[in-house]
C-alpha atoms as a PDB file:
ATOM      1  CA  UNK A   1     -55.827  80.624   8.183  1.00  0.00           C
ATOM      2  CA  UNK A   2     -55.120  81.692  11.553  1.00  0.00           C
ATOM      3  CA  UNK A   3     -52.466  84.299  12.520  1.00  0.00           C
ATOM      4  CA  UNK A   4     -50.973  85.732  15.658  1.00  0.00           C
ATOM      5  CA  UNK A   5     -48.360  88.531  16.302  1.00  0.00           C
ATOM      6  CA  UNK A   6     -45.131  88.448  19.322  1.00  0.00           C
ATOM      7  CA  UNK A   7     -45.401  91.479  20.777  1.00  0.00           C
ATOM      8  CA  UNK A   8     -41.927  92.512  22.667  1.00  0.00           C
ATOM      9  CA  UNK A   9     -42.051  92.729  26.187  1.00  0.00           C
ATOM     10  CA  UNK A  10     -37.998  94.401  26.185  1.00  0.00           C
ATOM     11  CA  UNK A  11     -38.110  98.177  26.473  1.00  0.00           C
ATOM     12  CA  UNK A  12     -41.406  98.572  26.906  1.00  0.00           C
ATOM     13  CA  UNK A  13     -44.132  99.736  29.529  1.00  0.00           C
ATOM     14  CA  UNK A  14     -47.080  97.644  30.335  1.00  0.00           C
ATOM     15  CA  UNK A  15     -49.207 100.460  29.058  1.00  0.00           C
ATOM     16  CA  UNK A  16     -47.347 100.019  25.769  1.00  0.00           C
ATOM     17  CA  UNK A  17     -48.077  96.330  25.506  1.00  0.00           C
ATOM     18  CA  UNK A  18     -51.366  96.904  26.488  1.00  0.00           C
ATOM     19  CA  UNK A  19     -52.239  99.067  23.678  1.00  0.00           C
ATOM     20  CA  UNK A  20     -51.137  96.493  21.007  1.00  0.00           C
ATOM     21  CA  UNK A  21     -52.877  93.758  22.786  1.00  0.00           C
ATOM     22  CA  UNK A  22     -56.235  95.862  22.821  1.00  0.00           C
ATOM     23  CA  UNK A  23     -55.933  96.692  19.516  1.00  0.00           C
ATOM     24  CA  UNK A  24     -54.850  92.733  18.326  1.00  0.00           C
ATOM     25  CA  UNK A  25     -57.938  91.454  20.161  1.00  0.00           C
ATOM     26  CA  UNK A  26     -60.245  93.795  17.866  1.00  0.00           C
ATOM     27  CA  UNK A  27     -58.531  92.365  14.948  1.00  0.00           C
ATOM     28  CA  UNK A  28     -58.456  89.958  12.697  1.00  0.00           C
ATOM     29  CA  UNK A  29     -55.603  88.341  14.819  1.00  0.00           C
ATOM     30  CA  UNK A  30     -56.212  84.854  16.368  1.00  0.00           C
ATOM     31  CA  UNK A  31     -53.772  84.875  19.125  1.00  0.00           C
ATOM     32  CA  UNK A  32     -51.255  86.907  20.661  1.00  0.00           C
ATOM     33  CA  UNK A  33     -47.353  85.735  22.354  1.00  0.00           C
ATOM     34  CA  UNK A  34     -44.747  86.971  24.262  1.00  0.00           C
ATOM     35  CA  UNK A  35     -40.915  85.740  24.747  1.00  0.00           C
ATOM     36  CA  UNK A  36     -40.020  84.534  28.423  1.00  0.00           C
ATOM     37  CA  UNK A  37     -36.683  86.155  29.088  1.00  0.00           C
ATOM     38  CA  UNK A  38     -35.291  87.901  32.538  1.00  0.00           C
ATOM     39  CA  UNK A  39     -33.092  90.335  30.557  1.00  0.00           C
ATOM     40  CA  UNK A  40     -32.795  91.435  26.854  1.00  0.00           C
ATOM     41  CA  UNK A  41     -31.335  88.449  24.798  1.00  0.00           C
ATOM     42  CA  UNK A  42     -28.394  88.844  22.764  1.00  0.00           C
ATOM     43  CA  UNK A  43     -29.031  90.628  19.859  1.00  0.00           C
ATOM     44  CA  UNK A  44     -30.251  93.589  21.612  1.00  0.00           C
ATOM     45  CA  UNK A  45     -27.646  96.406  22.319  1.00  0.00           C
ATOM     46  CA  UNK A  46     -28.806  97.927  25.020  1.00  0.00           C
ATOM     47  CA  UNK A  47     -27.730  97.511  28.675  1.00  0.00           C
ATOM     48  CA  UNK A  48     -28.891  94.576  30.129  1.00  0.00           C
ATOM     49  CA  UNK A  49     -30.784  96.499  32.905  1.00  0.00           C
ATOM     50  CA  UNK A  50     -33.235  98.202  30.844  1.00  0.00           C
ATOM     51  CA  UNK A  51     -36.890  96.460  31.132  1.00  0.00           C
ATOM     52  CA  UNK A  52     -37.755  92.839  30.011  1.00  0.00           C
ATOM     53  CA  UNK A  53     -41.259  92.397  31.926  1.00  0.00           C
ATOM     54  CA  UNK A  54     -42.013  89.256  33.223  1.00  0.00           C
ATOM     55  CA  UNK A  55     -43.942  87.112  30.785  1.00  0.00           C
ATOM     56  CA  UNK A  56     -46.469  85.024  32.566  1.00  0.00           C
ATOM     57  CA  UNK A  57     -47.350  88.463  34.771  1.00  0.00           C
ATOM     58  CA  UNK A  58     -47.744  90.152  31.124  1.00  0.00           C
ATOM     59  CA  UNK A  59     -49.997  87.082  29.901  1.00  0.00           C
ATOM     60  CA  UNK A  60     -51.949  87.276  33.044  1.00  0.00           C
ATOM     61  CA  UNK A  61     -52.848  90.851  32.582  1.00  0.00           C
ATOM     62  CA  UNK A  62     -53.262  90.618  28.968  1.00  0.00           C
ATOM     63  CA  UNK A  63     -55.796  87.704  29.383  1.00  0.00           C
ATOM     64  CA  UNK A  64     -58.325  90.486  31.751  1.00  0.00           C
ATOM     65  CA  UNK A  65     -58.595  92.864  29.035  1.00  0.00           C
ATOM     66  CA  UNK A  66     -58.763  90.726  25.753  1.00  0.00           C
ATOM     67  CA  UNK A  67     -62.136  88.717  25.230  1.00  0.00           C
ATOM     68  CA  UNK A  68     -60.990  87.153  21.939  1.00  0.00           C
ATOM     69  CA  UNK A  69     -56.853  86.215  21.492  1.00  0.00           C
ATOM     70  CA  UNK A  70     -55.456  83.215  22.229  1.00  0.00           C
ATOM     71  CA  UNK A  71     -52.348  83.985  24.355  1.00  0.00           C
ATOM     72  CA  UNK A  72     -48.833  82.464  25.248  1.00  0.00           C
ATOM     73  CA  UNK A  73     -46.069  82.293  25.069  1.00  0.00           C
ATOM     74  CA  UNK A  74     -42.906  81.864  22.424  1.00  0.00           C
ATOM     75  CA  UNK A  75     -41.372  80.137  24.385  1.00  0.00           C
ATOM     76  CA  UNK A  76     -41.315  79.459  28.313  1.00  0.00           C
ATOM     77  CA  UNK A  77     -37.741  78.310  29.820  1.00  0.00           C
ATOM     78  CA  UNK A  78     -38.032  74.936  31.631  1.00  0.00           C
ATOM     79  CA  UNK A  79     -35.326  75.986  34.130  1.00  0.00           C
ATOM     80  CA  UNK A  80     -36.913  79.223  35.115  1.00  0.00           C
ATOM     81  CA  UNK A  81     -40.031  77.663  37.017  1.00  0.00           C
ATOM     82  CA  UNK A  82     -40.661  74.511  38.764  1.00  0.00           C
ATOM     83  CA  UNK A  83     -43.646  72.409  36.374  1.00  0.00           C
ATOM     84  CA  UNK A  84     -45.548  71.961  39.082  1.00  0.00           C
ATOM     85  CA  UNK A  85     -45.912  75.330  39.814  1.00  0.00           C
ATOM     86  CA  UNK A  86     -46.208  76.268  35.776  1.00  0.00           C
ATOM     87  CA  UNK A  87     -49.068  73.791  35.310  1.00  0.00           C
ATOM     88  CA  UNK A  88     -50.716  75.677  38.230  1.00  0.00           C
ATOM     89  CA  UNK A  89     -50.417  79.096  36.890  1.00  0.00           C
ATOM     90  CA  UNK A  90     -51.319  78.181  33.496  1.00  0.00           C
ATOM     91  CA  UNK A  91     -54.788  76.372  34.632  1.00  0.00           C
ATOM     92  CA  UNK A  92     -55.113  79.880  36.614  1.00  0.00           C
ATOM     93  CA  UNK A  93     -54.606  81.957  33.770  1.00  0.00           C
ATOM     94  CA  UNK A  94     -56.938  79.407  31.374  1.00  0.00           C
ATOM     95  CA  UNK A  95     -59.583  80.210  34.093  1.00  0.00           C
ATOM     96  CA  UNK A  96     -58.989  84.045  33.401  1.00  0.00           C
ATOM     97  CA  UNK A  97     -59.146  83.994  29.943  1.00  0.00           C
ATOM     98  CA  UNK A  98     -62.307  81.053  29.718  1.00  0.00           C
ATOM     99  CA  UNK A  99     -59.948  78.616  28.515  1.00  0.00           C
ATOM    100  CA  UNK A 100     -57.391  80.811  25.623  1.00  0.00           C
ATOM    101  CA  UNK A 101     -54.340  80.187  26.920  1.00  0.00           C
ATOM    102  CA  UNK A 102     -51.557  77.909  25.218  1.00  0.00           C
ATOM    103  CA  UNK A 103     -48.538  76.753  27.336  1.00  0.00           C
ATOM    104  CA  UNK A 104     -45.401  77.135  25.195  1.00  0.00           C
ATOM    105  CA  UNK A 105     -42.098  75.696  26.667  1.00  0.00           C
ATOM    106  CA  UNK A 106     -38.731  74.972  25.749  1.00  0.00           C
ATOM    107  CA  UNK A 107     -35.369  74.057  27.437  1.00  0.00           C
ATOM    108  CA  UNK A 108     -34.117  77.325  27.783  1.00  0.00           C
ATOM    109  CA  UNK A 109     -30.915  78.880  26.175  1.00  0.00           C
ATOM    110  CA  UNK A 110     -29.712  82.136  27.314  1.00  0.00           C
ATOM    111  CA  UNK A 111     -26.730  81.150  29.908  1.00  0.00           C
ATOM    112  CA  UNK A 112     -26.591  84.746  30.917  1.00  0.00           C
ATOM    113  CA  UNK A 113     -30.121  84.645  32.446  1.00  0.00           C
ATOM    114  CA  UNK A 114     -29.319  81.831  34.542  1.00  0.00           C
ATOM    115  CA  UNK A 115     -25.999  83.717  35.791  1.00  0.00           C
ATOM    116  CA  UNK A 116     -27.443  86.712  36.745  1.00  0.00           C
ATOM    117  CA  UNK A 117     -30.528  85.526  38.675  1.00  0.00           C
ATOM    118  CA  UNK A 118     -28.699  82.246  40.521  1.00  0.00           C
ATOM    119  CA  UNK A 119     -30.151  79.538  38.649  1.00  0.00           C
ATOM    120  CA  UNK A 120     -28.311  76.663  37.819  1.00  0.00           C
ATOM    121  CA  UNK A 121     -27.488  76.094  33.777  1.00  0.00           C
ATOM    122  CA  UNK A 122     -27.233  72.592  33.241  1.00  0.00           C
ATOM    123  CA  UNK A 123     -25.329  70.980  30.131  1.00  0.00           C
ATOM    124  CA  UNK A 124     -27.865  70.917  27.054  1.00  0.00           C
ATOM    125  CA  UNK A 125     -28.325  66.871  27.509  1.00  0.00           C
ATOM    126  CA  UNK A 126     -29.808  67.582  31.406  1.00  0.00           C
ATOM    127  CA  UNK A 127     -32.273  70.823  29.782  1.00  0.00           C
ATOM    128  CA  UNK A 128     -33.190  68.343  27.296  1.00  0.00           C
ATOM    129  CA  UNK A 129     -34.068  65.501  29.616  1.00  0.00           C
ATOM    130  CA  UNK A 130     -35.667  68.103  32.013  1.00  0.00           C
ATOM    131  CA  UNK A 131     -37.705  69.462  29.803  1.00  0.00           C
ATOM    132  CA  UNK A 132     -39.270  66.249  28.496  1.00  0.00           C
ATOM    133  CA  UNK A 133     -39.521  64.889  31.884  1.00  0.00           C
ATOM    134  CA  UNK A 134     -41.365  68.275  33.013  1.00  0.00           C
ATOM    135  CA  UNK A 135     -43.446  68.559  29.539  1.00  0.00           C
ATOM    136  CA  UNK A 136     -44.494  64.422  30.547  1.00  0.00           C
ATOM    137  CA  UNK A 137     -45.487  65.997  34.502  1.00  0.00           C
ATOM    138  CA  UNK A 138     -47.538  69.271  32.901  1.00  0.00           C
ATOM    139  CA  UNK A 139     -49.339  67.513  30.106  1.00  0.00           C
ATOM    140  CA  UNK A 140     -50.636  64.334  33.085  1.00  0.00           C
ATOM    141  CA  UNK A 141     -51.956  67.385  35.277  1.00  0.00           C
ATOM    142  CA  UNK A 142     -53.788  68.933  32.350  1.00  0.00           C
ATOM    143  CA  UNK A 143     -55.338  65.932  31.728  1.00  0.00           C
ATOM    144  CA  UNK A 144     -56.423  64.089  35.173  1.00  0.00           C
ATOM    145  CA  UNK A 145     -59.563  65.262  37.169  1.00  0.00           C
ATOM    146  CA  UNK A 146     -57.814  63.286  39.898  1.00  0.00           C
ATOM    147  CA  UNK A 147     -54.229  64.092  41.932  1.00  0.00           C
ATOM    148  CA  UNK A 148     -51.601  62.824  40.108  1.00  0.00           C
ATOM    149  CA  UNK A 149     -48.072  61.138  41.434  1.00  0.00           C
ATOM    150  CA  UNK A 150     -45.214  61.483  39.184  1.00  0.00           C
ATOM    151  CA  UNK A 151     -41.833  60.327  40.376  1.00  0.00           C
ATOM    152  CA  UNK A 152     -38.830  61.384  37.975  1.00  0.00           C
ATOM    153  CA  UNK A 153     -35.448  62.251  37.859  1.00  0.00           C
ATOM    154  CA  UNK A 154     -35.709  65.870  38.574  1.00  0.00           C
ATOM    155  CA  UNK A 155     -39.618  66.618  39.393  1.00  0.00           C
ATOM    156  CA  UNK A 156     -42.121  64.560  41.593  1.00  0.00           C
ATOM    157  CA  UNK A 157     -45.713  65.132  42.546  1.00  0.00           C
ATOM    158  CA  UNK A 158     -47.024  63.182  45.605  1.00  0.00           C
ATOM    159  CA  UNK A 159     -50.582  63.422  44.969  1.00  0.00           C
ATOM    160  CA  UNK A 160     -50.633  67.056  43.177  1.00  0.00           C
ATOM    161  CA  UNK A 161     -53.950  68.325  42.018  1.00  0.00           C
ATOM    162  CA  UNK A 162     -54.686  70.747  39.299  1.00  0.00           C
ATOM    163  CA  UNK A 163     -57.685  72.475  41.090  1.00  0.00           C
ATOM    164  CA  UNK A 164     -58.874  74.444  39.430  1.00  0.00           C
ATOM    165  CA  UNK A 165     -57.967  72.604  36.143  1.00  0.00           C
ATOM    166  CA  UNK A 166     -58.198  73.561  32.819  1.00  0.00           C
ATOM    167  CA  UNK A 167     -61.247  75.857  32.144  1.00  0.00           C
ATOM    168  CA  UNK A 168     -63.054  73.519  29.483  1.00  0.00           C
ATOM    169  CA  UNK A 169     -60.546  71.276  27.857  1.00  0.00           C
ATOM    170  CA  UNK A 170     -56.746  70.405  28.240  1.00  0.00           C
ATOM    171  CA  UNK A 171     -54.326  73.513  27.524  1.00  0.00           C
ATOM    172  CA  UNK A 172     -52.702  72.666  23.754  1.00  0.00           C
ATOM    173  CA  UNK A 173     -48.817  72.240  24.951  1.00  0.00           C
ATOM    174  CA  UNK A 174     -46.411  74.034  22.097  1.00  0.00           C
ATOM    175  CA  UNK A 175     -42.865  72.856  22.476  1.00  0.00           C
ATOM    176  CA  UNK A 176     -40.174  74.948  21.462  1.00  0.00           C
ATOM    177  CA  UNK A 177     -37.127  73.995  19.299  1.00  0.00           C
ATOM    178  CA  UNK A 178     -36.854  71.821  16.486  1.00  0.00           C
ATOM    179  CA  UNK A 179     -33.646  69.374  17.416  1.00  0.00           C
ATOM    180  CA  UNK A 180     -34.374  66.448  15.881  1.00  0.00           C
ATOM    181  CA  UNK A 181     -33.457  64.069  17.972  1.00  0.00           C
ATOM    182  CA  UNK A 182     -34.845  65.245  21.599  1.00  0.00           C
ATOM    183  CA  UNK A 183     -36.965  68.674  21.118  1.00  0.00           C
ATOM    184  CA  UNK A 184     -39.287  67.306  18.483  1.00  0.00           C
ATOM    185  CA  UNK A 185     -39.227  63.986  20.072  1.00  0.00           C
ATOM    186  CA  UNK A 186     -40.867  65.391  22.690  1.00  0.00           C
ATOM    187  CA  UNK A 187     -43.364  67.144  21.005  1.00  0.00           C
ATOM    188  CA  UNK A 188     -44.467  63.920  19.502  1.00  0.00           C
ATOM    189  CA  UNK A 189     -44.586  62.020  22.495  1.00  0.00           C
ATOM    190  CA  UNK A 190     -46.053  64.779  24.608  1.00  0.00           C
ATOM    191  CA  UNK A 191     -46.532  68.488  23.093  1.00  0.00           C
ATOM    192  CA  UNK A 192     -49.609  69.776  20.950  1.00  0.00           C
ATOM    193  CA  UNK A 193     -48.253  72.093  18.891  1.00  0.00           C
ATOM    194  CA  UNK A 194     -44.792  72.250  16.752  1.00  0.00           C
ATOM    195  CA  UNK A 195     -42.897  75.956  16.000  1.00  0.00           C
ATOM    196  CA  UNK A 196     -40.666  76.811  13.642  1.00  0.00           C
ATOM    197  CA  UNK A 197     -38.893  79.673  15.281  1.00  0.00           C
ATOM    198  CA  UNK A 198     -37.436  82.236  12.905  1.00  0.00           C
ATOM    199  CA  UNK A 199     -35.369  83.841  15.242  1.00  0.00           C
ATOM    200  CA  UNK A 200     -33.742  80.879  15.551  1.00  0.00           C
ATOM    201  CA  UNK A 201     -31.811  81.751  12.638  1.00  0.00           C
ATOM    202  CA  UNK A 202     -32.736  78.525  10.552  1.00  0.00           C
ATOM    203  CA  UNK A 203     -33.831  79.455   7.459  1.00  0.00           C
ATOM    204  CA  UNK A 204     -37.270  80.251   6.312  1.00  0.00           C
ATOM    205  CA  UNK A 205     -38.119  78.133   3.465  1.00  0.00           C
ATOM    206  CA  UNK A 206     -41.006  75.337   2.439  1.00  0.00           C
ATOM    207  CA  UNK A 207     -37.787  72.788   2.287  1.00  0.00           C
ATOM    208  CA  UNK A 208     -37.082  73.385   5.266  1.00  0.00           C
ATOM    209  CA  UNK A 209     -40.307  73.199   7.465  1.00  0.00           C
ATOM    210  CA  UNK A 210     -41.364  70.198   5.460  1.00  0.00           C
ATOM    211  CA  UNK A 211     -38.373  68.618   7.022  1.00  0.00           C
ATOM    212  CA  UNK A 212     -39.110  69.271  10.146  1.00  0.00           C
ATOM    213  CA  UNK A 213     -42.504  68.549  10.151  1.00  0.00           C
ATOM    214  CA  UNK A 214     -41.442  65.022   8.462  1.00  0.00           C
ATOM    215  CA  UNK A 215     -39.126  64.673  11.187  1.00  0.00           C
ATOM    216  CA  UNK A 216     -41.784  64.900  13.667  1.00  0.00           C
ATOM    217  CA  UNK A 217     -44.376  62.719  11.901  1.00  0.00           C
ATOM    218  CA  UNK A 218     -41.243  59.748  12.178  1.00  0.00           C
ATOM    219  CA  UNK A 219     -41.414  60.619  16.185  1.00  0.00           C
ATOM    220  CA  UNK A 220     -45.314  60.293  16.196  1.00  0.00           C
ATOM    221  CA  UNK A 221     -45.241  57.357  14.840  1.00  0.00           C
ATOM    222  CA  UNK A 222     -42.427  55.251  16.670  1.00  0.00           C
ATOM    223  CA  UNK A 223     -44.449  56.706  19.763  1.00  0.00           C
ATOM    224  CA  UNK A 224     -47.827  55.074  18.079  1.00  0.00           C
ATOM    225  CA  UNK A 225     -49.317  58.382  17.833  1.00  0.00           C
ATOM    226  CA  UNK A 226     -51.179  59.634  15.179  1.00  0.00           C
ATOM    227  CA  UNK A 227     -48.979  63.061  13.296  1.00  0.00           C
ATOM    228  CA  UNK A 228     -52.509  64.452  12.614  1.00  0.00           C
ATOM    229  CA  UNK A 229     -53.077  65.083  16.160  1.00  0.00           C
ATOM    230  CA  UNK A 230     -49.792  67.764  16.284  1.00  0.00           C
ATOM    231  CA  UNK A 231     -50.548  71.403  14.909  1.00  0.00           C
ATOM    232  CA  UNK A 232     -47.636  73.074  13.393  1.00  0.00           C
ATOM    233  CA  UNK A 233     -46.842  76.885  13.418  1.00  0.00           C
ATOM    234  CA  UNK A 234     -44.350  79.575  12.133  1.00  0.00           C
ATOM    235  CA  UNK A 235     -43.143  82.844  14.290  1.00  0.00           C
ATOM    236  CA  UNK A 236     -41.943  84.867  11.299  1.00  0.00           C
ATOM    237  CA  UNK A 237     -39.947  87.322  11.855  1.00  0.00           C
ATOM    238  CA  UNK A 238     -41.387  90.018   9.776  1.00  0.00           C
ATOM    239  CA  UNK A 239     -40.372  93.763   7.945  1.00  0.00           C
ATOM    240  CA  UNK A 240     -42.091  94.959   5.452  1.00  0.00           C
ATOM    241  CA  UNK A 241     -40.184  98.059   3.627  1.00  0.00           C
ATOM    242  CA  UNK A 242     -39.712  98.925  -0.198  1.00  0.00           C
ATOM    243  CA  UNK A 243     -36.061 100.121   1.073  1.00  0.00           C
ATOM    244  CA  UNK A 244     -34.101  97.067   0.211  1.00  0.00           C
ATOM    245  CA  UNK A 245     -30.877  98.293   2.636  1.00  0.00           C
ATOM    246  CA  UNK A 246     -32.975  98.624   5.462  1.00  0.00           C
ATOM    247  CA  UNK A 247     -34.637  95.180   4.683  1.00  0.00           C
ATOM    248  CA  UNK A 248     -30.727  93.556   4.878  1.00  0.00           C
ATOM    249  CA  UNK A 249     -29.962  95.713   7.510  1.00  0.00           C
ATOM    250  CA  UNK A 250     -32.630  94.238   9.697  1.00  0.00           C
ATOM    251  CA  UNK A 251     -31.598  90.577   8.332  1.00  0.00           C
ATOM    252  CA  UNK A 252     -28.325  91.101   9.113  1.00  0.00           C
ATOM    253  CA  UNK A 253     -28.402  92.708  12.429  1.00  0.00           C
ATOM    254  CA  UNK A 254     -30.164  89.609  14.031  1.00  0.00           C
ATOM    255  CA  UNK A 255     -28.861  87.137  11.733  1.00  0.00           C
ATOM    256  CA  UNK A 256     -31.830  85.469  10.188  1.00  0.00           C
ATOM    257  CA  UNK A 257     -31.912  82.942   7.865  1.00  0.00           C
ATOM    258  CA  UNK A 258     -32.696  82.473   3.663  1.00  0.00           C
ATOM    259  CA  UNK A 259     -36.482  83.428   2.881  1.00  0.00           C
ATOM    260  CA  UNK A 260     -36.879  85.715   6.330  1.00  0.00           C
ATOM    261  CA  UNK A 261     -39.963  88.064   5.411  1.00  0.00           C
ATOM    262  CA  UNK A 262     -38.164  91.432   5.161  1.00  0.00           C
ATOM    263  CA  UNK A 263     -39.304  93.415   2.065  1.00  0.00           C
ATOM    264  CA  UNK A 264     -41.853  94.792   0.446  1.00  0.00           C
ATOM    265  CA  UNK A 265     -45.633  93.719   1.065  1.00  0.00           C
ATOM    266  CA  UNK A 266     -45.584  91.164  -1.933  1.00  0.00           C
ATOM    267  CA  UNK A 267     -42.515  89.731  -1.264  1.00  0.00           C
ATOM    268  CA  UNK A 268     -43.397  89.154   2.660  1.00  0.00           C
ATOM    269  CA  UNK A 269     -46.880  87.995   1.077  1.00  0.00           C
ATOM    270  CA  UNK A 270     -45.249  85.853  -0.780  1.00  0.00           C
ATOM    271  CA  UNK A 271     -43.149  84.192   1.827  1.00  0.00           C
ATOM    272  CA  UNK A 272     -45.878  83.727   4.447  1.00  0.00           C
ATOM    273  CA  UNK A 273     -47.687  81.979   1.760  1.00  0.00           C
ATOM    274  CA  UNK A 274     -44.770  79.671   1.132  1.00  0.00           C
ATOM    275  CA  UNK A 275     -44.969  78.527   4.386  1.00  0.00           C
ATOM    276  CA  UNK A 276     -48.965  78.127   4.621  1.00  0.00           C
ATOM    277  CA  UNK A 277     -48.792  75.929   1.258  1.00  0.00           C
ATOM    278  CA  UNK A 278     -46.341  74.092   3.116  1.00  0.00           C
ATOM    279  CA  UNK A 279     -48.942  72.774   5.694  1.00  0.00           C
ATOM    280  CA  UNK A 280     -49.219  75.895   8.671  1.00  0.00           C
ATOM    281  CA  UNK A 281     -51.364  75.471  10.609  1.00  0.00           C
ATOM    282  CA  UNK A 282     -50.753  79.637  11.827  1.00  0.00           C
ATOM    283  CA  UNK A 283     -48.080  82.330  11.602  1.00  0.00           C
ATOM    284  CA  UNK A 284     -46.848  84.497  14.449  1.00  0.00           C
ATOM    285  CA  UNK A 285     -45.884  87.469  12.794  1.00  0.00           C
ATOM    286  CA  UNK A 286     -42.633  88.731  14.931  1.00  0.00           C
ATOM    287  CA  UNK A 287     -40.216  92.141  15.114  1.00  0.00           C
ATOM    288  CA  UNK A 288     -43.304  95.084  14.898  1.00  0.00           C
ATOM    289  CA  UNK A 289     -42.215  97.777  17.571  1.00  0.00           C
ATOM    290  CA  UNK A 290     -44.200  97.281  20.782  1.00  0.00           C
ATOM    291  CA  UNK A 291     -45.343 100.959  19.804  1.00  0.00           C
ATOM    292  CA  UNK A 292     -45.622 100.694  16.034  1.00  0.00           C
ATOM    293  CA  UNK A 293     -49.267 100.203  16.135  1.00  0.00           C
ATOM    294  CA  UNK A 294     -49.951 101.344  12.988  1.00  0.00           C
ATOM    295  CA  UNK A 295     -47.811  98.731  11.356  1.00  0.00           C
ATOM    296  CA  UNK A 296     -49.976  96.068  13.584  1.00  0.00           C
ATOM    297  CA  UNK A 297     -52.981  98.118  11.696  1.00  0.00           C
ATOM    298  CA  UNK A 298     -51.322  97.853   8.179  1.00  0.00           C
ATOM    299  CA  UNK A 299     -50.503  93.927   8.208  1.00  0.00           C
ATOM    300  CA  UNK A 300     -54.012  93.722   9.984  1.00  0.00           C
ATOM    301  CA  UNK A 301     -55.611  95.614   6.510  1.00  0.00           C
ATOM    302  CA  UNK A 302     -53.085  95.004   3.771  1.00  0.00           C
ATOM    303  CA  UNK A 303     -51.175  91.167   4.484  1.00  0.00           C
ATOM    304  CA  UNK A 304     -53.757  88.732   6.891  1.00  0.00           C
ATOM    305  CA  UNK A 305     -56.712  89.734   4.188  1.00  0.00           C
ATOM    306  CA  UNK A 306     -54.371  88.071   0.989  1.00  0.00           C
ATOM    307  CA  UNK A 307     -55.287  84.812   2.928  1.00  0.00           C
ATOM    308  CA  UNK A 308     -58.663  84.875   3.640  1.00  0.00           C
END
């Protein structure tokens, strides 16, 4: 069973970030993510001009001093970067890290981002039909040793390269989102890998990701793709306390779903193995402190061992 951990990239100093990542890559951790947002979402109280560090910057660094992690990110915003230009910096960064990066990617959400930085925030329809249409672009320069023309509604490439291209093999594509009808379509016609978010606020239950994932295998198969080829993760948020108030207060303050892992070690236990009977492929294990190492340390000694 694989597992990864989000490390938060708001209110934190590289060196901070660092120290996790260092530490993750000596673990028994198989990969390693960061969010891609321009200011702290909602949900964080703060003012909104306290640090949010730029994520493919922090996966860049990140992928000079780790030798083992798979990195990326949970998730990119489509609207934030041309594809062109993200399919470039992610073979870049592959090269870096001899071929460990994953491209994660979604349509983007935060409105507020888009407002303060000038960037247009189309209706969720356009996002949708951007991102598929830019997931469609990435995935064809991943995969063509020759310069690729693409001609769409909102992107074109007049004979584009990729050079270099991916280190050894194509970058695995996660997609973002589970929307039935568009964000999983897209997955199954284009993406690699399928994430239940838990920050979403959707809730965290075997039901509930068997849907999904049922939903997806329908989409694989009106594209005549085999559902076997699609890998299918968890980012679960995660707080593991005997204090039962502090467990609802951290519920309640981001408002998470049913079966959110926020307890004590068996009952978080318990629900990561929910989900992993239920066909995971890997957890992210999200909401450890940037500077909480030694509660990276504990689930490293006391929660990934109850699954090996």
């Amino acid at each position: 069973m694989k597992f990864g951990a989000q490390v938060t990239v708001y209110r934190n100093t590289w060196d901070s970030v660092r120290e996790v990542a260092e530490l993750l890559d000596q673990g028994p951790w198989d990969s390693i993510w960061y969010a891609d947002h321009y200011l702290p979402p909602p949900g964080i109280k703060e003012e909104e001009h306290l640090a949010a560090q730029e994520a493919f910057t922090v996966a860049a660094a990140t992928a000079s001093i780790t030798k083992n992690l798979k990195i990326g990110h949970l998730v990119l915003g489509n609207t934030y970067r041309n594809p062109g230009l993200v399919a470039k910096m992610a073979g870049t960064l592959d090269h870096i890290c001899h071929g460990r990066f994953v491209l994660g990617i979604g349509a983007a959400w935060f409105k507020r981002e888009h407002e303060a930085y000038g960037w247009s925030f189309p209706s969720m329809k356009e996002r949708q039909d951007r991102l598929e249409e830019a997931v469609e672009l990435i995935r064809a320069l991943f995969r063509s040793n020759e310069p690729v023309d693409f001609k769409g509604e909102y992107y074109d490439l007049d004979s584009a390269p990729l050079s270099p291209g991916c280190y050894d093999a194509p970058i695995p594509i996660l997609i973002g989102g589970t929307g039935e009808k568009r964000t999983l379509r897209t997955l199954a016609r284009h993406g690699d890998v399928m994430n239940l978010d838990g920050w979403a606020r959707g809730p965290m239950t075997r039901e509930y990701f068997q849907h999904k994932v049922s939903v997806v295998n329908r989409h694989c198969e009106d594209a005549g793709r085999d559902p076997g080829e699609i890998r299918h993760t968890v980012l679960m948020p995660t707080f593991v306390t005997d204090d039962e108030a502090a467990a609802g207060r951290f519920i309640a303050a981001r408002g998470l779903g049913e079966g959110t892992a926020a307890g004590p070690k068996s009952y978080v236990i318990d629900r990561i193995g929910e989900m992993i009977d239920a066909g995971a492929h890997e957890i992210m294990i999200g909401g450890i402190p940037t500077h909480r190492l030694d509660h990276y340390q504990m689930v490293a000694e006391e929660i990934i061992p109850a699954f090996d």
